[in-house]
C-alpha atoms as a PDB file:
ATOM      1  CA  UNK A   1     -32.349 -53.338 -15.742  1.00  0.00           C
ATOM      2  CA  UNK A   2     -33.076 -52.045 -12.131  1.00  0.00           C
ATOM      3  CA  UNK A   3     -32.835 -48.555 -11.351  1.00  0.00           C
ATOM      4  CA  UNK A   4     -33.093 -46.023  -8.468  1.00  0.00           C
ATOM      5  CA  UNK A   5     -35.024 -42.999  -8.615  1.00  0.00           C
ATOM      6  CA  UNK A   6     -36.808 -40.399  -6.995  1.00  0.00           C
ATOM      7  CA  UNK A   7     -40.641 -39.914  -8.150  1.00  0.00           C
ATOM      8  CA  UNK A   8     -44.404 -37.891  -7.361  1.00  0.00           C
ATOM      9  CA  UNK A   9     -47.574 -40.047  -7.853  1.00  0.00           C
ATOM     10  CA  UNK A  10     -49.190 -39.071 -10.380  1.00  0.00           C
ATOM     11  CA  UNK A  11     -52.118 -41.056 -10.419  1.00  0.00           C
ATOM     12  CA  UNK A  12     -53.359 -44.536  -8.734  1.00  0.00           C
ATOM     13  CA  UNK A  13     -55.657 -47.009 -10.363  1.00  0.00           C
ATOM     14  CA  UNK A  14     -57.249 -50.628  -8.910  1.00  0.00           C
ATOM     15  CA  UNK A  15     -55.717 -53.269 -11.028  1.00  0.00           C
ATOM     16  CA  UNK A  16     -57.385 -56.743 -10.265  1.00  0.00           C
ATOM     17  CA  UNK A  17     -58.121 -57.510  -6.870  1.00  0.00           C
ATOM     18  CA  UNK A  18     -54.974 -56.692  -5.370  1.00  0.00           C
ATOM     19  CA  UNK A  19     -52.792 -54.649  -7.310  1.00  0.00           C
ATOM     20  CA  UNK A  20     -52.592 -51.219  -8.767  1.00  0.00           C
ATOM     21  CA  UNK A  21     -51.246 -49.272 -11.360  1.00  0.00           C
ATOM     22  CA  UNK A  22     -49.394 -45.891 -10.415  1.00  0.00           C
ATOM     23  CA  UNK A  23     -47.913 -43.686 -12.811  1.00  0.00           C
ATOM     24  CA  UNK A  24     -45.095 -41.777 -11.519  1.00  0.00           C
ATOM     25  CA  UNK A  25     -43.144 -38.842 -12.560  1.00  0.00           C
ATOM     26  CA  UNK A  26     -39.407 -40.485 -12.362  1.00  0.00           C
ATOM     27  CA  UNK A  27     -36.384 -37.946 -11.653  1.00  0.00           C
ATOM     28  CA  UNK A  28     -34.393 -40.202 -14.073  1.00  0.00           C
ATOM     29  CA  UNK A  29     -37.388 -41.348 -16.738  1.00  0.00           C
ATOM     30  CA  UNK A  30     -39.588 -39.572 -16.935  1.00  0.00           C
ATOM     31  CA  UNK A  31     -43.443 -40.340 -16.871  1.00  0.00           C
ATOM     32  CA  UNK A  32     -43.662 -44.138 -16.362  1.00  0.00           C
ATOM     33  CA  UNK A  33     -46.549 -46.471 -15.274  1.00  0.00           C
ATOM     34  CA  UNK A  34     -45.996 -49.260 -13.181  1.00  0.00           C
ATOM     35  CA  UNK A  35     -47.786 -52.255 -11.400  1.00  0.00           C
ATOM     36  CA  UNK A  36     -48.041 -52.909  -7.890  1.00  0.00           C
ATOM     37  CA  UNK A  37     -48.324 -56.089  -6.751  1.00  0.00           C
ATOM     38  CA  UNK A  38     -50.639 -56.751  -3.634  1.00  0.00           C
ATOM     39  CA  UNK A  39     -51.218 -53.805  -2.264  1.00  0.00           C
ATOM     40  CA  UNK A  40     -54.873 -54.673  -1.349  1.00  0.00           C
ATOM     41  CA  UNK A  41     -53.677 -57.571   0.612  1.00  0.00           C
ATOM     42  CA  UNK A  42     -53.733 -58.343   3.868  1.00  0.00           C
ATOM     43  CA  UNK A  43     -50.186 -58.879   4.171  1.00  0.00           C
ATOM     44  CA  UNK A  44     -49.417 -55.684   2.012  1.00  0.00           C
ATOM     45  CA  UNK A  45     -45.468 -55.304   1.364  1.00  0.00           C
ATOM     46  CA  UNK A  46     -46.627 -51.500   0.013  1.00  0.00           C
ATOM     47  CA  UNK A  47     -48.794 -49.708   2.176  1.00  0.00           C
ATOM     48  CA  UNK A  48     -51.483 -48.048  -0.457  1.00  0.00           C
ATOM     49  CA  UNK A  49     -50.390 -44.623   1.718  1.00  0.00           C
ATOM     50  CA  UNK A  50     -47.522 -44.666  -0.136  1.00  0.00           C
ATOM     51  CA  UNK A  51     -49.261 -44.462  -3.483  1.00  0.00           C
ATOM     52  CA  UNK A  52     -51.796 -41.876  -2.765  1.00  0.00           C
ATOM     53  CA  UNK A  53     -51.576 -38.622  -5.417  1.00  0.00           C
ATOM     54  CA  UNK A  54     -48.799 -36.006  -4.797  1.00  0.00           C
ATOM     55  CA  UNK A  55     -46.626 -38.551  -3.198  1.00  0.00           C
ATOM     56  CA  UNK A  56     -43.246 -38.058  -3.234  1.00  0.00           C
ATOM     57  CA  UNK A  57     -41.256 -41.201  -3.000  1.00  0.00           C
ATOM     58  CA  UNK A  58     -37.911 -43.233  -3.870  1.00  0.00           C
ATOM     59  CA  UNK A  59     -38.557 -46.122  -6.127  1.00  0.00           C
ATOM     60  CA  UNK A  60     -36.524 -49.096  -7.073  1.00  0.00           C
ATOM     61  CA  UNK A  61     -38.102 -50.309 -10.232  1.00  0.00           C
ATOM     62  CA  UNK A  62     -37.391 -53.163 -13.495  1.00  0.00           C
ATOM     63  CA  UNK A  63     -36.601 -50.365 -16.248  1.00  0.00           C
ATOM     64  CA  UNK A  64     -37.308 -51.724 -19.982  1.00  0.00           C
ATOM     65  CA  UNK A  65     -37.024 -49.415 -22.656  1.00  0.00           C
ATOM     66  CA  UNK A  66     -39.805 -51.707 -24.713  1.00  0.00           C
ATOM     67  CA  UNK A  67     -42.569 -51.819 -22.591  1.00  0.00           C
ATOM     68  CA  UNK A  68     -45.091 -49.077 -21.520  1.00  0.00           C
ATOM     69  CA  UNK A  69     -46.047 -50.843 -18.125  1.00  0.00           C
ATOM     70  CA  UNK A  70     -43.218 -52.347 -15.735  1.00  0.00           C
ATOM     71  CA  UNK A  71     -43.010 -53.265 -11.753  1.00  0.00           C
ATOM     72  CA  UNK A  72     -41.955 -51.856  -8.584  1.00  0.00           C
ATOM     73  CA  UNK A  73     -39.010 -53.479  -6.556  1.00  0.00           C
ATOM     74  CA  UNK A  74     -39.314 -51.676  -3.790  1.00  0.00           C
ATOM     75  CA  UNK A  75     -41.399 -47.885  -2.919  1.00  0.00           C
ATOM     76  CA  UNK A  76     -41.276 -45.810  -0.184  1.00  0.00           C
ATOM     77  CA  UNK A  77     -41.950 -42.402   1.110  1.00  0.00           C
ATOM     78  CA  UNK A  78     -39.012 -40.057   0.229  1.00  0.00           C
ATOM     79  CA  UNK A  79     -41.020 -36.897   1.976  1.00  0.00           C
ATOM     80  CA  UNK A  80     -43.974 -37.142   4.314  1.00  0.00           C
ATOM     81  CA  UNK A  81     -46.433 -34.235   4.248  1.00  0.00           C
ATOM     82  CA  UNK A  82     -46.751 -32.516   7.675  1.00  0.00           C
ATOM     83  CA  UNK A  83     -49.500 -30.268   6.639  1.00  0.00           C
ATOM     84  CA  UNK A  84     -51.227 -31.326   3.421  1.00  0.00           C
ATOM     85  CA  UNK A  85     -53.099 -34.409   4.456  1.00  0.00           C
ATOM     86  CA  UNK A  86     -54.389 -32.066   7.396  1.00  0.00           C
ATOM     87  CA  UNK A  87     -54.831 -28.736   5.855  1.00  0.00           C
ATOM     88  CA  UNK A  88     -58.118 -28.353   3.525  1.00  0.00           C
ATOM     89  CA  UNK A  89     -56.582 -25.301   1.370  1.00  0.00           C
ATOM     90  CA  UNK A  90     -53.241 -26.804   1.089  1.00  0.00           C
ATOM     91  CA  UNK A  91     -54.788 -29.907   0.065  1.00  0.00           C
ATOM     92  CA  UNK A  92     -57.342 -28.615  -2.438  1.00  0.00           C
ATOM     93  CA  UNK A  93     -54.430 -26.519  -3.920  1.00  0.00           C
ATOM     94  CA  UNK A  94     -52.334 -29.672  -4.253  1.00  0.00           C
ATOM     95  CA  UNK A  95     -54.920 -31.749  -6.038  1.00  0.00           C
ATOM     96  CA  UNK A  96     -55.255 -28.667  -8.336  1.00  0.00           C
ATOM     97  CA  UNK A  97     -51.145 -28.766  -9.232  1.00  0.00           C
ATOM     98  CA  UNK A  98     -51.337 -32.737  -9.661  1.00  0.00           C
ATOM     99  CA  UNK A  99     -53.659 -32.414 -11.705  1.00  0.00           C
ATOM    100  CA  UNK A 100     -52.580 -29.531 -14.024  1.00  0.00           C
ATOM    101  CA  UNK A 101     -48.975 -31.484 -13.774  1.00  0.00           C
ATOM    102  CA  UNK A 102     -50.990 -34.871 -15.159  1.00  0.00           C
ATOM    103  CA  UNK A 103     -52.395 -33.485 -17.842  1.00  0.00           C
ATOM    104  CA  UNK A 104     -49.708 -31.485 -18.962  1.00  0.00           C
ATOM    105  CA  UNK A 105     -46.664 -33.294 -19.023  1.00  0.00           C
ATOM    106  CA  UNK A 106     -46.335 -37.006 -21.283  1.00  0.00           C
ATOM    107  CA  UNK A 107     -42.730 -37.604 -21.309  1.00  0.00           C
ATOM    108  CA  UNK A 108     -41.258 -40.427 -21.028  1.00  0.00           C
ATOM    109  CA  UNK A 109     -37.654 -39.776 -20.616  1.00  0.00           C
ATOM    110  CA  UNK A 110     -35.147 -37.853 -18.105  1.00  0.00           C
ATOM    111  CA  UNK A 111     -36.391 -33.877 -17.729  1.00  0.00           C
ATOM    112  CA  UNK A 112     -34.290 -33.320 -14.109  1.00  0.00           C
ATOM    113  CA  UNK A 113     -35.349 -29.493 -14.361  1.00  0.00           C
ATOM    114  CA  UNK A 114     -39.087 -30.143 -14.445  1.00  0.00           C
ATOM    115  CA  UNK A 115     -38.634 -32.739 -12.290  1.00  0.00           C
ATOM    116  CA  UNK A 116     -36.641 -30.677  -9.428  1.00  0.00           C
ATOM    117  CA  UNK A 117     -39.320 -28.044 -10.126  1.00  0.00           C
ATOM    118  CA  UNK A 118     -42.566 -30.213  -9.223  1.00  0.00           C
ATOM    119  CA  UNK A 119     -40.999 -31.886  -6.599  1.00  0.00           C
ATOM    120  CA  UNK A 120     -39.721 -28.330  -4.692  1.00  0.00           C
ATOM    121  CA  UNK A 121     -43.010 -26.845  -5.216  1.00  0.00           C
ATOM    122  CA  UNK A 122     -44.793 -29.399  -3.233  1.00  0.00           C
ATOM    123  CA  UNK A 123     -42.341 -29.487  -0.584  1.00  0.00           C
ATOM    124  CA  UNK A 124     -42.887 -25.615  -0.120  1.00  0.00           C
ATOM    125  CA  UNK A 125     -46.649 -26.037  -0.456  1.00  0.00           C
ATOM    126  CA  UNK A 126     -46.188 -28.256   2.772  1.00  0.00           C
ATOM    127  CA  UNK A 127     -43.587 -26.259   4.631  1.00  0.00           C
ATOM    128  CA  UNK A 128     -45.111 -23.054   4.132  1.00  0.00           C
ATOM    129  CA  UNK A 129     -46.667 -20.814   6.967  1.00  0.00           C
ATOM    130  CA  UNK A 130     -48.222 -17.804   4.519  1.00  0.00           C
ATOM    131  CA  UNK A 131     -51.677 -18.172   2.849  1.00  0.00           C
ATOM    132  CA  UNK A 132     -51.442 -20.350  -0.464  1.00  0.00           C
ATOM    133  CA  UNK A 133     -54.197 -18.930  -1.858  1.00  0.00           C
ATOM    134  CA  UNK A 134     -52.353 -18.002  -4.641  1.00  0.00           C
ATOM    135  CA  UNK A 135     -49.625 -20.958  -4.828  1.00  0.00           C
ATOM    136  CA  UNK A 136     -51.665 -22.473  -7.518  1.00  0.00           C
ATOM    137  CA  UNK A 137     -51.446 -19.702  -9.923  1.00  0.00           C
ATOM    138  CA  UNK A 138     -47.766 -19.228  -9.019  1.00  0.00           C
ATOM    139  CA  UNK A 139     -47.179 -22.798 -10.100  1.00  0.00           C
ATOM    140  CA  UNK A 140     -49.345 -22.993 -13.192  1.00  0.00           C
ATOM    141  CA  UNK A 141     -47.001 -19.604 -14.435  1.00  0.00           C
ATOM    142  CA  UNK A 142     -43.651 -21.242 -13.366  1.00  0.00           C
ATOM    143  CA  UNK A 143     -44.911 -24.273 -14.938  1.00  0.00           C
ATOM    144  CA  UNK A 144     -45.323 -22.938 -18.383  1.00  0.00           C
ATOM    145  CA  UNK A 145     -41.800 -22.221 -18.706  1.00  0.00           C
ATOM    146  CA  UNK A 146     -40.733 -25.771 -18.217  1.00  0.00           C
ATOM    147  CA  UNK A 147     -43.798 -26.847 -20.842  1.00  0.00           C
ATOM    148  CA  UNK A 148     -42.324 -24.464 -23.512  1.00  0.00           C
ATOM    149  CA  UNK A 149     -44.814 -21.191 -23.478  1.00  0.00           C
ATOM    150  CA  UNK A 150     -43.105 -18.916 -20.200  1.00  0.00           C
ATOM    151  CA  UNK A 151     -44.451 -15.659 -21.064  1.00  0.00           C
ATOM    152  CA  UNK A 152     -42.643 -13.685 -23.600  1.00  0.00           C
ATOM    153  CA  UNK A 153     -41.513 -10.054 -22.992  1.00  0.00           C
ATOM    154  CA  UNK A 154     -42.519  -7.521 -19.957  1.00  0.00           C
ATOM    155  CA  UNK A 155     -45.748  -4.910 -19.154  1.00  0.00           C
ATOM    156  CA  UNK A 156     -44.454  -1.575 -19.676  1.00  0.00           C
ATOM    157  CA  UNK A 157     -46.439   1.404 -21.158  1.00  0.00           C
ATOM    158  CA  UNK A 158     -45.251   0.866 -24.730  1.00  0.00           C
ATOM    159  CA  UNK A 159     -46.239  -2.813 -24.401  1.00  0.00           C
ATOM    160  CA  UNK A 160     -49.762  -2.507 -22.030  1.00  0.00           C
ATOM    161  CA  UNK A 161     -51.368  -6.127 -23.107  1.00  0.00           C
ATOM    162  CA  UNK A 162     -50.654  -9.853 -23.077  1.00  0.00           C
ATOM    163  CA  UNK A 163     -51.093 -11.626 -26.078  1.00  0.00           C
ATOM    164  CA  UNK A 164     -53.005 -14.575 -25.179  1.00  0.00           C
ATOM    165  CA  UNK A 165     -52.560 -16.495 -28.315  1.00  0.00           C
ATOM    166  CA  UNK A 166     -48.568 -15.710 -29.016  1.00  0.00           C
ATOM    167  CA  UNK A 167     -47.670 -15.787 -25.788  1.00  0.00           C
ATOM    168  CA  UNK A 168     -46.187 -12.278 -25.400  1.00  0.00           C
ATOM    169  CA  UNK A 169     -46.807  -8.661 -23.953  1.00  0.00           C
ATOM    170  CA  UNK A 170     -47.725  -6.681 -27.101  1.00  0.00           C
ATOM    171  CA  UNK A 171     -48.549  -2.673 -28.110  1.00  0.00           C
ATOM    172  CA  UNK A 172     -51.281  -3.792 -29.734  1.00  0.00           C
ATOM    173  CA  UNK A 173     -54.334  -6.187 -30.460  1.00  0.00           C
ATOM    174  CA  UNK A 174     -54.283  -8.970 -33.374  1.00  0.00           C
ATOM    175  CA  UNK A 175     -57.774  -9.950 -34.965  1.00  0.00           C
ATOM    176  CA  UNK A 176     -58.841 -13.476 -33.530  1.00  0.00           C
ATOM    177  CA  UNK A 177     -55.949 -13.250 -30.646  1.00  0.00           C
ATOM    178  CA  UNK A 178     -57.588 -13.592 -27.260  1.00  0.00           C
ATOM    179  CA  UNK A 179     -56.165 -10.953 -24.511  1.00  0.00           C
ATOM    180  CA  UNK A 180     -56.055 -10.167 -21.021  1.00  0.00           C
ATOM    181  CA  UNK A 181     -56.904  -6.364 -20.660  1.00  0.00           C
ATOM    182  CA  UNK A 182     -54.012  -3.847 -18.764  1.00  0.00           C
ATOM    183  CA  UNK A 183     -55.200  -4.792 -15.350  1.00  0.00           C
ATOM    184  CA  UNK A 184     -54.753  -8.708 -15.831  1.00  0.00           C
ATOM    185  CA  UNK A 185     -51.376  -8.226 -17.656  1.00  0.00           C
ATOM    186  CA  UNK A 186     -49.894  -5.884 -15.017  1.00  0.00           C
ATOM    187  CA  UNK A 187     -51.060  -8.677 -12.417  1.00  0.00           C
ATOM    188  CA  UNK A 188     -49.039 -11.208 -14.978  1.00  0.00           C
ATOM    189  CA  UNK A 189     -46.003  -9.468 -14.742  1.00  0.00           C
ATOM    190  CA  UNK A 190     -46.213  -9.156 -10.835  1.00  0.00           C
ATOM    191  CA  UNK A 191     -46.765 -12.738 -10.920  1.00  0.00           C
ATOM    192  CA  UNK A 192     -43.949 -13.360 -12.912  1.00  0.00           C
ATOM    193  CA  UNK A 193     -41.164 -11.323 -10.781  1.00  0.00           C
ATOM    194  CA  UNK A 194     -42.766 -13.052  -7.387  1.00  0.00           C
ATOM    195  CA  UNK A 195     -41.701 -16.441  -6.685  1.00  0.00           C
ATOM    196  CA  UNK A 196     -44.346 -19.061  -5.714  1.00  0.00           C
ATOM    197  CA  UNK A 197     -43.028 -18.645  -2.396  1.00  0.00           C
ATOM    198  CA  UNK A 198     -43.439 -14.952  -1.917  1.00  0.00           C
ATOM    199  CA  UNK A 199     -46.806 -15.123  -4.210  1.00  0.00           C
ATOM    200  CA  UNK A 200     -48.870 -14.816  -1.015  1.00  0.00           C
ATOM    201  CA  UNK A 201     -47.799 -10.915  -1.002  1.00  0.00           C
ATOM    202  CA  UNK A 202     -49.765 -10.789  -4.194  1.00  0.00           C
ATOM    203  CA  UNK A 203     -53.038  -8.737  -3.160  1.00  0.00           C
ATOM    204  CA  UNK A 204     -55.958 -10.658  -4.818  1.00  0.00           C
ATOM    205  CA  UNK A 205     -59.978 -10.596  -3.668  1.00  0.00           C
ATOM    206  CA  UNK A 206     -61.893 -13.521  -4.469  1.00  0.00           C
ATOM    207  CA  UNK A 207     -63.243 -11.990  -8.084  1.00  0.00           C
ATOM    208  CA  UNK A 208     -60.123 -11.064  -9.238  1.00  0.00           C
ATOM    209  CA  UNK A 209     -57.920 -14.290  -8.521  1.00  0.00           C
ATOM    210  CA  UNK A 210     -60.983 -16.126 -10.131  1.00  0.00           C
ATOM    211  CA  UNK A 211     -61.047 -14.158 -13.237  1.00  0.00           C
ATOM    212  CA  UNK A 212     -57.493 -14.159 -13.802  1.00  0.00           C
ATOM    213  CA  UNK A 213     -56.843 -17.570 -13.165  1.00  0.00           C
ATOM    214  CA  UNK A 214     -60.109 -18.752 -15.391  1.00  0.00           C
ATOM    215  CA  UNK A 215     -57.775 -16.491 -17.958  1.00  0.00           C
ATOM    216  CA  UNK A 216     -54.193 -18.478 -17.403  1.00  0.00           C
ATOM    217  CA  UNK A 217     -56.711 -21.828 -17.713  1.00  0.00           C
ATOM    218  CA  UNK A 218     -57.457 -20.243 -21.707  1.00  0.00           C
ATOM    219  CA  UNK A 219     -53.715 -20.001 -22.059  1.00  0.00           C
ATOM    220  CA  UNK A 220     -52.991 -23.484 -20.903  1.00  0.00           C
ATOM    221  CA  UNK A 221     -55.481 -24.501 -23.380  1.00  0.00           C
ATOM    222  CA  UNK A 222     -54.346 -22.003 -26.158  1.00  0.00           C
ATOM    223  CA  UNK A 223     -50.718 -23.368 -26.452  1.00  0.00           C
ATOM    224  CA  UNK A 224     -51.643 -27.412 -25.183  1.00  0.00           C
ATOM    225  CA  UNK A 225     -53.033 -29.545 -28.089  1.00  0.00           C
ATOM    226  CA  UNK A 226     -56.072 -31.353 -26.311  1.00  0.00           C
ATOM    227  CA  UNK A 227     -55.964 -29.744 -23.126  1.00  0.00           C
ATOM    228  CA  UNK A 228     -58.869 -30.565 -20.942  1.00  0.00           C
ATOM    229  CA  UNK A 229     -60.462 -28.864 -17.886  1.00  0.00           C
ATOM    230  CA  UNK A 230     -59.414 -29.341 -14.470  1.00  0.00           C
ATOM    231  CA  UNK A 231     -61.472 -31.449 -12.421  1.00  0.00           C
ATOM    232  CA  UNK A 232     -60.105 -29.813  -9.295  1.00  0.00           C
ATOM    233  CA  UNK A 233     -60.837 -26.525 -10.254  1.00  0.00           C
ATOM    234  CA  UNK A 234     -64.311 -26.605  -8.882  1.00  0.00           C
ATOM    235  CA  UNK A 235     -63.096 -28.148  -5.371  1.00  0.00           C
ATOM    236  CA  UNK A 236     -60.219 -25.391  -4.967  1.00  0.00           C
ATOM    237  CA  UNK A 237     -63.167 -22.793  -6.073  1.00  0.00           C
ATOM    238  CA  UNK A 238     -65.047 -23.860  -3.406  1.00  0.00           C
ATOM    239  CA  UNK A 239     -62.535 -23.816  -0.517  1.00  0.00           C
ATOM    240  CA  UNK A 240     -60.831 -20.772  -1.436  1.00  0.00           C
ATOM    241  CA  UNK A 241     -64.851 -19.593  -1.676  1.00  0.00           C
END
């Protein structure tokens, strides 16, 4: 069966001399990997541009239900980046969201809200004009929601701390639940009634966005069997540094 669809690059792998094997986030399903014939070649039908991380593209692809690894038709660029490839924050931010989005999400079938959600939030990281150096911890928050662990409840004086480990804002601390103290669950409710495109207006210095996002990492990894660390973490430290 071929089928049209709108996708974001995931990841790119040599495959053989000449081809490659992307797998792509698919508006219509899911997380698929496919095979690229060629790409390496001279005569390239698919210029490897098109299949570089964070991506956004429209695919024409062979769809079997039965096999884990299929090929591309056809691929090109549904969106080009104006100010990614060019920016160093926007593209160490980026990376950072790709990555978090790779690791997190394994479906293999139709999810058109998550899907509308990743692909907006990298269009905005490229169109915007305000300092993203919070974007990423915007996303990672918004994110959770479509994962299945969105914050439960709101900071108010009766209910002062974030429950790490349930997943809620709480009057009071459980033995063996990890916590973020008042300061870092007041931030987590500010972060949670600003959009990721107003989360600029967020006032953060360099310790405090560090320490609170090193906290939303321990909640990723609290409520995501086998979550591992983010290899773009360091890089993003280091520009935003």
């Amino acid at each position: 069966m071929i089928i049209k669809t709108r996708g974001i690059i995931f990841r790119a792998v040599k495959y053989s001399e000449t081809s490659i094997i992307a797998d792509i986030f698919t508006e219509e399903k899911g997380l698929r990997a496919y095979i690229i014939s060629g790409v390496r070649s001279k005569n390239a039908r698919v210029k490897a541009s098109v299949l570089q991380v964070m991506t956004l593209v429209d695919l024409v692809v062979y769809h079997r239900n039965d096999r884990e690894l299929t090929r591309i038709k056809e691929i090109k660029a549904a969106h080009v980046y104006h100010s990614i490839p060019f920016n160093v924050v926007k593209g160490a931010v980026g990376l950072y969201m790709i990555e978090l989005a790779r690791k997190t999400i394994q479906e293999s079938e139709e999810n058109r809200p998550l899907f509308n959600y990743l692909y907006g939030a990298f269009q905005s990281l490229d169109s915007t004009t305000e300092s993203v150096a919070n974007f990423h911890i915007a996303f990672m928050i918004e994110l959770s929601g479509f994962l299945g662990f969105m914050p439960g409840g709101t900071y108010s004086d009766q209910t002062p701390g974030f429950d790490l480990t349930e997943g809620v804002f709480t009057s009071m601390a459980q033995s063996g639940h990890r916590f973020l103290d008042e300061g870092q669950s007041q931030l987590l409710q500010t972060f949670l009634r600003t959009s990721i495109e107003q989360s600029h207006s967020i006032p953060l210095n360099r310790e405090e966005r560090k320490a609170f996002l090193d906290q939303m990492i321990l909640f990723y990894r609290l409520h995501i069997e086998n979550f591992e660390g983010l290899n773009a973490y360091k890089i993003l430290e280091t520009v935003l540094g």
